[in-house]
Protein backbone atom coordinates (compact mmCIF):
# COMPACT_ATOMS: atom_id res chain seq x y z
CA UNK A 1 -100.00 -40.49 -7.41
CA UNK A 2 -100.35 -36.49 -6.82
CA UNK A 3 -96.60 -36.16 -7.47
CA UNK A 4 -96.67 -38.30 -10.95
CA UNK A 5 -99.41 -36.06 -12.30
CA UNK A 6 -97.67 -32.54 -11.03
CA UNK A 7 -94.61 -34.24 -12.93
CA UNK A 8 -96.61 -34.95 -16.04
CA UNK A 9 -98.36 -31.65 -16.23
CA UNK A 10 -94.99 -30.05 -15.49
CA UNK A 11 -92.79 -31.89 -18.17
CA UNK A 12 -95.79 -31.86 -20.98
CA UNK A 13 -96.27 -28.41 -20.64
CA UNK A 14 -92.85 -27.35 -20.47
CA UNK A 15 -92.30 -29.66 -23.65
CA UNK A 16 -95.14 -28.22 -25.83
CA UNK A 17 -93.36 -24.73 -24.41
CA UNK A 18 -89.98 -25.20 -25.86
CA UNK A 19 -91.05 -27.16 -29.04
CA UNK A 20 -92.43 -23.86 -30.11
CA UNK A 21 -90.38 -21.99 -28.93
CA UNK A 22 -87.36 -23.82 -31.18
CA UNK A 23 -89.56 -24.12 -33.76
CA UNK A 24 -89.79 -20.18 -33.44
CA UNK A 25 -86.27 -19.77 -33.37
CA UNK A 26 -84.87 -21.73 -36.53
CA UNK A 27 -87.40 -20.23 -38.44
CA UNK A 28 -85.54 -16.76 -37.37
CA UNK A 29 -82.01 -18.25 -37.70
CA UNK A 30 -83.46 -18.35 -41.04
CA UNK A 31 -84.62 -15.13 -41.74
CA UNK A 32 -81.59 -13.70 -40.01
CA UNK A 33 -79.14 -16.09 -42.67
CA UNK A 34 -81.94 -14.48 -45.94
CA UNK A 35 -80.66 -10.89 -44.48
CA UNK A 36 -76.70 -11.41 -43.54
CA UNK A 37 -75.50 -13.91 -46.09
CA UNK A 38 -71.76 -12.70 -45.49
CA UNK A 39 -72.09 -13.60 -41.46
CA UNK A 40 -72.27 -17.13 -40.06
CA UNK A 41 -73.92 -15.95 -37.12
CA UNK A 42 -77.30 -17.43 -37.77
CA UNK A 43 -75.30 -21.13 -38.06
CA UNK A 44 -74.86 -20.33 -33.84
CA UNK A 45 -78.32 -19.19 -33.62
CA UNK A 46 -79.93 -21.61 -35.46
CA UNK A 47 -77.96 -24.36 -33.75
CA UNK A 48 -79.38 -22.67 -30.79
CA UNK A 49 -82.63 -23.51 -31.57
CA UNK A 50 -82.31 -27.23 -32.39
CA UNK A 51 -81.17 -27.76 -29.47
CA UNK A 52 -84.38 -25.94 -27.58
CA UNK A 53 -86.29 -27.70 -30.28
CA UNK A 54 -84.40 -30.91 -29.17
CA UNK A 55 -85.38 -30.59 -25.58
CA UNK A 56 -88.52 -30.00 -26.12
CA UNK A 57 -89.04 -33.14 -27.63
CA UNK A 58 -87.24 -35.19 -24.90
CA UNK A 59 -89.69 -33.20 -21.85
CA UNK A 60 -92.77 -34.03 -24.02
CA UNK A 61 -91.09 -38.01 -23.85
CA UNK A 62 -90.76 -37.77 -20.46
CA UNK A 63 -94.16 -36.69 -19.50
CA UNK A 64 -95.59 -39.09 -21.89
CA UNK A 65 -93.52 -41.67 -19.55
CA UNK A 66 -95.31 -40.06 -16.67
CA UNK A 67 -98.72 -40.36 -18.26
CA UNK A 68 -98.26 -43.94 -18.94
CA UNK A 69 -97.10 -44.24 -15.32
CA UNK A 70 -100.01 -42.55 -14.45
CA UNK A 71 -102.51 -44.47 -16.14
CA UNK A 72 -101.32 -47.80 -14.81
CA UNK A 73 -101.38 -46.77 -11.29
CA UNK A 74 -105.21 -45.90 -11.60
CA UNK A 75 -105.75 -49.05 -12.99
């Protein structure tokens, strides 16, 4: 039971973590794309951060799984 919560606290936290931090980082791939509209170097950067944004999303999942695990355990 220990090891599902470290696993839930681990994966939820590290989820909330990179959600922001993608969320942080498209909004620049943004502001970089208003200030070099010749380069396509925000497209890389900004892809970049979907895909942090992206596995932030699927760690949250997973320690939602967890807490769900949790929960029926202590039942």
């Amino acid at each position: 039971m220990q090891a599902i919560k470290r696993k839930w606290l681990f994966f939820t936290v590290l989820g909330l973590i990179l959600i922001g931090a993608g969320l942080s980082l498209a909004i620049d791939a943004g502001f970089y794309r208003m200030q070099n509209p010749d380069g396509l170097n925000w497209v890389y950067y900004g892809t970049f951060a979907l895909v942090v944004f992206n596995s932030g999303i699927c760690c949250f999942g997973q320690g939602v799984i967890y807490k769900v695990r949790l929960d029926g355990c202590a039942k």
